[in-house]
Protein backbone atom coordinates (compact mmCIF):
# COMPACT_ATOMS: atom_id res chain seq x y z
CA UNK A 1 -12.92 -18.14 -16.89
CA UNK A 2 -12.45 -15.30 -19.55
CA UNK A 3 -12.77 -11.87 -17.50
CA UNK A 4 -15.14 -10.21 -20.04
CA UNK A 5 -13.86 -6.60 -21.45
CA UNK A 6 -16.19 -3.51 -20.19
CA UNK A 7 -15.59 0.05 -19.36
CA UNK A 8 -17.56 1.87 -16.83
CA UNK A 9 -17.10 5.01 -14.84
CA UNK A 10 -15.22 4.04 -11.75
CA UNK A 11 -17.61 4.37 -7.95
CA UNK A 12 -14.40 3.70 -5.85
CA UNK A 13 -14.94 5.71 -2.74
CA UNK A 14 -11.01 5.75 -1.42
CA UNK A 15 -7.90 6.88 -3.16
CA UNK A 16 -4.15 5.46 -2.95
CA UNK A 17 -1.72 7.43 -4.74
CA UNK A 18 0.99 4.55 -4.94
CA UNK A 19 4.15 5.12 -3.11
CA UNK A 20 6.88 4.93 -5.65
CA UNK A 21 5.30 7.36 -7.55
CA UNK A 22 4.82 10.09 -5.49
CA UNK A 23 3.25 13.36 -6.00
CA UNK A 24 3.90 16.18 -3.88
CA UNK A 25 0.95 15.28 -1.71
CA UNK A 26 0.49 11.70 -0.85
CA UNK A 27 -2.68 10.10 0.85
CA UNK A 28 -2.35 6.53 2.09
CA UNK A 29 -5.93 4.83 3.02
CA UNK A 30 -5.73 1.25 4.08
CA UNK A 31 -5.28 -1.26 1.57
CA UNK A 32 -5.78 -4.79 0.57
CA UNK A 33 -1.93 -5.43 0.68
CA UNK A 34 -0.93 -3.16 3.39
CA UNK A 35 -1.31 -3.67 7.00
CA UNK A 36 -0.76 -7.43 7.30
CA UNK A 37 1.41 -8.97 10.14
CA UNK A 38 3.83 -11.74 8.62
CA UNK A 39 1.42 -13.94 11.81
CA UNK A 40 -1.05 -12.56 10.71
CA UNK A 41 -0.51 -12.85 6.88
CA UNK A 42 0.26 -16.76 7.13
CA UNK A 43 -2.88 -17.20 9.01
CA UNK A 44 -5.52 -15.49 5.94
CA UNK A 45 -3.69 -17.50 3.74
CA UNK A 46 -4.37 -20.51 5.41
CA UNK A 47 -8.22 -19.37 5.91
CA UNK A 48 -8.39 -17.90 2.95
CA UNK A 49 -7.74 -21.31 1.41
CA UNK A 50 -11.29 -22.76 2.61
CA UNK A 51 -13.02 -19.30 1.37
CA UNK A 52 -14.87 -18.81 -1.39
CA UNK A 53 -12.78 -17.80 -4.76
CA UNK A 54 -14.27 -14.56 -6.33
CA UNK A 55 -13.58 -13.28 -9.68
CA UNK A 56 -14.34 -9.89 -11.19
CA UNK A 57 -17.46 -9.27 -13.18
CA UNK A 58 -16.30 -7.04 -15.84
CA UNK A 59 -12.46 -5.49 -16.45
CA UNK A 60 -10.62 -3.47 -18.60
CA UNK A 61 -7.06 -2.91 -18.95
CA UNK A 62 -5.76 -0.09 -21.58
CA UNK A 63 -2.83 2.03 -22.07
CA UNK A 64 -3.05 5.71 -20.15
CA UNK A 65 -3.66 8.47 -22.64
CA UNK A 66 -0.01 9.94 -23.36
CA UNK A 67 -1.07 13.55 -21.58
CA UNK A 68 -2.12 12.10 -18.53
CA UNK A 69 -0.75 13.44 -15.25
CA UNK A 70 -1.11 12.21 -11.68
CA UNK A 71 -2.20 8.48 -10.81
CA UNK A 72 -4.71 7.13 -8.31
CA UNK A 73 -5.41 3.68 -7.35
CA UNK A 74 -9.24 2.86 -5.46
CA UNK A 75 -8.60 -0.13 -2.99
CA UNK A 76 -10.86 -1.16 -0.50
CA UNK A 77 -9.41 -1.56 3.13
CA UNK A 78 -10.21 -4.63 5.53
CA UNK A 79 -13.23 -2.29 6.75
CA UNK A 80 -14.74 -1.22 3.73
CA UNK A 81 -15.78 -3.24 0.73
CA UNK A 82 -16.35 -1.70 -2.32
CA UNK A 83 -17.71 -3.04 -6.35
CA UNK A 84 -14.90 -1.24 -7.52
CA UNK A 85 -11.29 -1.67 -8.24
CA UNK A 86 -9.76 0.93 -10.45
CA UNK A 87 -6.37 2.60 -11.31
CA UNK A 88 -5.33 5.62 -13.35
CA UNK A 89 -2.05 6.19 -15.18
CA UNK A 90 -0.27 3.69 -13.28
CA UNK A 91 2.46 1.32 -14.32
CA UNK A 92 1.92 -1.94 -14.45
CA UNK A 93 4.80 -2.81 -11.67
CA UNK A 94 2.89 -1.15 -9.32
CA UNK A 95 -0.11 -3.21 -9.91
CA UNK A 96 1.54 -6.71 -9.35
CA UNK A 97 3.17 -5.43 -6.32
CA UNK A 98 -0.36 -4.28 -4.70
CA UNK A 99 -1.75 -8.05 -5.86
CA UNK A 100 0.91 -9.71 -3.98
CA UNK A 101 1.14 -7.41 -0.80
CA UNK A 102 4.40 -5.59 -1.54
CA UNK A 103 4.51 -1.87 -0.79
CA UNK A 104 4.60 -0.13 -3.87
CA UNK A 105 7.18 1.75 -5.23
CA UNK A 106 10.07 0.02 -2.86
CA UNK A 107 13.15 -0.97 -5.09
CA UNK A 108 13.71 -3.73 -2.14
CA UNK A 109 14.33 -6.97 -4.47
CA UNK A 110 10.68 -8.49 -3.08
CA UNK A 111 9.58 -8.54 -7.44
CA UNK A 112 12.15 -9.86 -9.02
CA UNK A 113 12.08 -10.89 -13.03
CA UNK A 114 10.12 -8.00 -14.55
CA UNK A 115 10.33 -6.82 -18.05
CA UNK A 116 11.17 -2.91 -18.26
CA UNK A 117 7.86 -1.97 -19.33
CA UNK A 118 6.22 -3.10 -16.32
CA UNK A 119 7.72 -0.26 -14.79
CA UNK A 120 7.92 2.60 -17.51
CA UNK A 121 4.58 1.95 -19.22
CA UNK A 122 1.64 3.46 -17.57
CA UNK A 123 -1.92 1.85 -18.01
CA UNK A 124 -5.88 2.49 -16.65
CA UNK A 125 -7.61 -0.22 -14.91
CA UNK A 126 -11.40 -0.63 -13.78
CA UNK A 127 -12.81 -4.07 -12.79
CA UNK A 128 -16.22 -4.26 -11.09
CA UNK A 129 -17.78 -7.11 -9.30
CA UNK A 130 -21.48 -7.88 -8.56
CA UNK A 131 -23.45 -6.82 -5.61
CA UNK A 132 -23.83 -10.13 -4.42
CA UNK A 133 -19.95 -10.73 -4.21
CA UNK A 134 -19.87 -7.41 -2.15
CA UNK A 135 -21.98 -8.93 0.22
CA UNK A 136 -20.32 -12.48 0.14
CA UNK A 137 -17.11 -10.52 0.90
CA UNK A 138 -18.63 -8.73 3.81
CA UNK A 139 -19.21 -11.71 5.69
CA UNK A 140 -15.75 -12.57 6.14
CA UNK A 141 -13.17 -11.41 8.76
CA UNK A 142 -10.71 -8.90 7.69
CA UNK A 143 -7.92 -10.54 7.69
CA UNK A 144 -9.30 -13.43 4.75
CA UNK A 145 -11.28 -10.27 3.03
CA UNK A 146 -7.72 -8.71 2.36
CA UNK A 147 -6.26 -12.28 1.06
CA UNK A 148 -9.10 -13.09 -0.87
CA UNK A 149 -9.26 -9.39 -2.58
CA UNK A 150 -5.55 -10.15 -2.85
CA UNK A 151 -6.21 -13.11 -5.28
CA UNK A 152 -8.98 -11.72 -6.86
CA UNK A 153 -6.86 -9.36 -8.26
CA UNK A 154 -3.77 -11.86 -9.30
CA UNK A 155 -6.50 -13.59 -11.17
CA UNK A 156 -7.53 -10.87 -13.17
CA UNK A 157 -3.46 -10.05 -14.12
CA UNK A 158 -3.06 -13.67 -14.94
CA UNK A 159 -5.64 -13.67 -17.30
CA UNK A 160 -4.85 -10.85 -18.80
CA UNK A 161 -1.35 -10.17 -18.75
CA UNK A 162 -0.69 -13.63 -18.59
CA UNK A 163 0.95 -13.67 -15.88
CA UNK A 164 2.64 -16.63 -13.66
CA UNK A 165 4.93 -15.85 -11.25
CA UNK A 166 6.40 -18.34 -8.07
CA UNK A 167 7.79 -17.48 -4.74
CA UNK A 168 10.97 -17.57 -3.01
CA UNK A 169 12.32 -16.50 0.41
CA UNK A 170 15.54 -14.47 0.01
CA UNK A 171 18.27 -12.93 2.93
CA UNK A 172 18.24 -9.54 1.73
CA UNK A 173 19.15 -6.19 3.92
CA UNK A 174 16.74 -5.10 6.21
CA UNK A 175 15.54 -2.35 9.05
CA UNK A 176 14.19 -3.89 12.01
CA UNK A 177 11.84 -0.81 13.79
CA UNK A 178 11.96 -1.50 17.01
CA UNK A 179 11.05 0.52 20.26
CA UNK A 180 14.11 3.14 21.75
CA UNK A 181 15.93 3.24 24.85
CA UNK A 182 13.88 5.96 26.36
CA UNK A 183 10.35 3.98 25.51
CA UNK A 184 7.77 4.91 22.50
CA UNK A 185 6.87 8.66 22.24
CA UNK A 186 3.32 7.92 19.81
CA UNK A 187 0.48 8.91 20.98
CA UNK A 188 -2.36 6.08 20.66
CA UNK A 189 -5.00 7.58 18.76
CA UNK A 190 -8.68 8.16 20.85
CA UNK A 191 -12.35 7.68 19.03
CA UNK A 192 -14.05 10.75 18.69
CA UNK A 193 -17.16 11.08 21.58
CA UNK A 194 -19.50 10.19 18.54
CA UNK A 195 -17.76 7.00 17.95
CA UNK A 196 -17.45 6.69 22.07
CA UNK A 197 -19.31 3.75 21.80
CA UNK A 198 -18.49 1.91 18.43
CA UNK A 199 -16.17 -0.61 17.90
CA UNK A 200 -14.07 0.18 15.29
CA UNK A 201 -12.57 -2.20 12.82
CA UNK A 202 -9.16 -4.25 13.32
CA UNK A 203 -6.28 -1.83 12.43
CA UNK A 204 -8.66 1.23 11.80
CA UNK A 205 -9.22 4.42 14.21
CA UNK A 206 -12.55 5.49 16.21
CA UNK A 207 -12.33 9.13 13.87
CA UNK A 208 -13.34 7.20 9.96
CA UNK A 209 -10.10 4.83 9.85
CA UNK A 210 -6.50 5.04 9.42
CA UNK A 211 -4.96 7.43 7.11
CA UNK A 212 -1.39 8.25 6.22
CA UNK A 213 -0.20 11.32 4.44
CA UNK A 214 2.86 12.76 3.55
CA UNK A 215 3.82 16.20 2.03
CA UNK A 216 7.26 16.83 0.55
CA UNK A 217 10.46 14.16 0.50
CA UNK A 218 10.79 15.14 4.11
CA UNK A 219 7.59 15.41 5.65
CA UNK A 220 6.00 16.13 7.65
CA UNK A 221 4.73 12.19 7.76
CA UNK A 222 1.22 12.43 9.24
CA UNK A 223 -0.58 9.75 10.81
CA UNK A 224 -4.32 9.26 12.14
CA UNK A 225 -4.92 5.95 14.03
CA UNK A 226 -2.01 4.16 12.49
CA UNK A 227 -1.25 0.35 12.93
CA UNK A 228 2.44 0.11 13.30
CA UNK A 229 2.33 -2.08 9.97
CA UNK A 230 1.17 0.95 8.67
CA UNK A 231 4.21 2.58 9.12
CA UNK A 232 6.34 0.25 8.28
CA UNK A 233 4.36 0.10 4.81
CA UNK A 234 5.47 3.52 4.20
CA UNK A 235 8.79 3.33 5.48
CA UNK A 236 9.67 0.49 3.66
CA UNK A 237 9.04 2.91 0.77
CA UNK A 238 11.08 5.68 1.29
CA UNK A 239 14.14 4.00 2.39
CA UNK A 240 14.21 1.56 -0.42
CA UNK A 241 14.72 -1.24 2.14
CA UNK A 242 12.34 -4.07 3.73
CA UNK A 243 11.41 -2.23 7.31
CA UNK A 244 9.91 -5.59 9.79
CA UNK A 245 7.81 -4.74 13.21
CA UNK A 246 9.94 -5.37 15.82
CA UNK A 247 8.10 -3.05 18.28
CA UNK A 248 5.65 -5.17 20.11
CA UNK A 249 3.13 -2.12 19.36
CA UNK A 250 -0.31 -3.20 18.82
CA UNK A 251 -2.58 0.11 19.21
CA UNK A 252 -3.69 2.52 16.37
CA UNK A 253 -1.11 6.09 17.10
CA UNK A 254 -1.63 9.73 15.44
CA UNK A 255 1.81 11.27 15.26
CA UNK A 256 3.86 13.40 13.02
CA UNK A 257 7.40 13.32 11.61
CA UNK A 258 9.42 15.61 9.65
CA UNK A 259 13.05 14.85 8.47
CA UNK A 260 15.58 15.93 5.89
CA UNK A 261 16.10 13.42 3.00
CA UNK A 262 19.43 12.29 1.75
CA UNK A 263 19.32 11.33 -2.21
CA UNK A 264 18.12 7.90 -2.26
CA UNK A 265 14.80 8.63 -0.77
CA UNK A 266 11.32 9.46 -1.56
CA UNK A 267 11.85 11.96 -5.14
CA UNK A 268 8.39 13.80 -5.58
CA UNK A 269 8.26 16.38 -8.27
CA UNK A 270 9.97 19.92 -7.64
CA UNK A 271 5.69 21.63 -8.36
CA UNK A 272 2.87 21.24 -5.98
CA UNK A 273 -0.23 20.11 -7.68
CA UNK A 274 -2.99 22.49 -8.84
CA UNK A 275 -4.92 24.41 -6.27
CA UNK A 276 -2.12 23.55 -3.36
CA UNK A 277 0.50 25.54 -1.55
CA UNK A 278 3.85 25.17 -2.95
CA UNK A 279 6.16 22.82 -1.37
CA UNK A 280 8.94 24.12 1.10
CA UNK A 281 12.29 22.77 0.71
CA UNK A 282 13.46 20.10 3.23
CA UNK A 283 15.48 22.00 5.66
CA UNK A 284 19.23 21.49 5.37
CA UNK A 285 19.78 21.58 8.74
CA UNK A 286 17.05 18.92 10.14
CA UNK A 287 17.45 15.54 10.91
CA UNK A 288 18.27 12.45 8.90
CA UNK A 289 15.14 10.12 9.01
CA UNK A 290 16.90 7.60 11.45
CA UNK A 291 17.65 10.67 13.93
CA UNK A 292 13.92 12.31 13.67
CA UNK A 293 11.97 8.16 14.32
CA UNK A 294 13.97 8.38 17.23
CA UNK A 295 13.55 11.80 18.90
CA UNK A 296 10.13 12.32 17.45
CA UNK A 297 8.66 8.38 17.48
CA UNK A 298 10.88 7.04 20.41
CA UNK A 299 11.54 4.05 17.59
CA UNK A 300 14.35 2.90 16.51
CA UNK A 301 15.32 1.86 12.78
CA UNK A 302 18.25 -0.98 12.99
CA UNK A 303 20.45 -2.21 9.83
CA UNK A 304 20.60 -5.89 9.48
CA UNK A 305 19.42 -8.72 7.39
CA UNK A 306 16.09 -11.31 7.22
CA UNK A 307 14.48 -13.41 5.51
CA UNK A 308 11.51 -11.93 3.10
CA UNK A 309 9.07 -13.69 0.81
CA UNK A 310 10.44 -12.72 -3.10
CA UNK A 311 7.86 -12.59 -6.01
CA UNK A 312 9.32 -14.06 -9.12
CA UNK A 313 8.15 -13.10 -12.45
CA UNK A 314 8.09 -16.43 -14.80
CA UNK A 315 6.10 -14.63 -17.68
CA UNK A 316 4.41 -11.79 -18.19
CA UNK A 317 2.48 -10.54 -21.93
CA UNK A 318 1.59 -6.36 -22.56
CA UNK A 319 -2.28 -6.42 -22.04
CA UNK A 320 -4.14 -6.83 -25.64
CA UNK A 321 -7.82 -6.37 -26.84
CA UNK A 322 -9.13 -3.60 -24.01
């Protein structure tokens, strides 16, 4: 079915800033492609088979205008369903990556076959879909609600990007995260006393859900009832390397961590955006990233290799007609 072309104002209520193109302040709300266990993952996609298939009501894809600054992208978390998917001044790349549940922005070989433009052109998106499909999506667990939004949005690249990609699994390098010698050092995050008695969503805090933010290519990292996959989201980011869960952690943690960066990781802009602070410079003495999980996490980041699923780009057509 032709996606129809429409513009609207966008009603998204939560803002990602994708990773990989970083401003100096980063926010990092739960997303449809971002706090899925590879157990956990397998078993949506196997429920989400059975589910009902969705499609958006309305769309439009169109090149950013050529003064645009900043990017944003709305996403809905497993907790919160919204009518609205939009993103601003955004490559493409980006895009694909958040249909297919690879954290954006991490140059770790999981996309694999994509034109240059994917990456260097930056385009708008806003697709809405009808109350009734809101409701429809609410009734499912959270785990098929992600998979489903998940294909919801391949759909809408396939038709108009024309799209077709097929998967592979790949040995590539890896960091396993696993729990240090001494034992874990997070603090598992408590609901506030007016969410005492609520029961709060799978992978989301008791204080209005997990949120990551980060300030600066070192930190500090801030988290507020975290999932571990969270982390590892985020992680896999800035190191430019798959990170798995290897820590056996299953609670939602608030902690903090501040590091120095070498080259490679995490490049924000040297200005702080309007209205903010400026940024500090990292200090030259701290800690490498792998030294400040450890003291400040009591985790561990270990080099090896594994086995991760690889996105690969068959064909892919510029957007036309929006």
């Amino acid at each position: 079915m032709k996606i129809p072309n429409d513009q609207f104002k966008s009603r998204g209520k939560r803002l990602l800033t994708a990773v990989g193109f970083f401003p100096a302040t980063l926010t990092v709300i739960l997303g449809i492609g971002h706090a899925m266990p590879g157990r956990a993952q397998s078993q949506a996609q196997n429920s989400a088979a059975a589910a009902p298939v969705f499609e958006y009501e309305v769309a439009s894809i169109k090149p950013s205008k050529p003064d645009a600054t900043g990017g944003f992208m709305t996403i809905p978390g497993p907790g919160d369903v919204s009518d609205t998917y939009a993103a601003r001044n955004l490559p493409l790349m980006g895009i694909i990556r958040e249909a297919y549940g690879i954290p954006m922005g991490a140059e770790d070989g999981r996309l694999v076959g994509a034109p240059g433009w994917l990456s260097s052109e930056r385009y708008d998106i806003e697709a809405k879909i009808d109350r009734t499909v809101v409701e429809e999506l609410q009734k499912l667990s959270p785990e098929v609600r992600v998979e489903v939004q998940q294909q919801m949005l391949q759909a809408l690249l396939a038709d108009r990007l024309k799209l077709s990609v097929h998967r592979e699994s790949k040995e590539v390098p890896v960091y396993s995260l696993v729990v240090a010698k001494n034992g874990s050092k997070l603090q598992e995050s408590k609901p506030s006393d007016a969410d005492a008695n609520a029961t709060p969503a799978p992978g989301r805090g008791g204080r209005g859900g997990s949120s990551l933010a980060i300030r600066g290519r070192g930190g500090p990292l801030t988290g507020q009832a975290v999932p571990i996959t969270m982390l590892v989201t985020v992680l896999t980011t800035i190191l430019k390397r798959p990170v798995l869960d290897k820590t056996g952690l299953t609670g939602n943690y608030d902690f903090t961590l501040t590091w120095t960066p070498d080259d490679t990781q995490l490049q924000t802009p040297r200005d702080a955006p309007n209205g903010q602070p400026p940024l500090l410079p990292p200090d030259p003495n701290g800690p490498s990233i792998f030294t400040a999980i450890q003291e400040q996490l009591g985790l561990k980041l270990e080099s090896g290799k594994g086995s991760v699923r690889v996105i690969v780009i068959d064909h892919v057509e510029r957007p036309s007609g929006n």
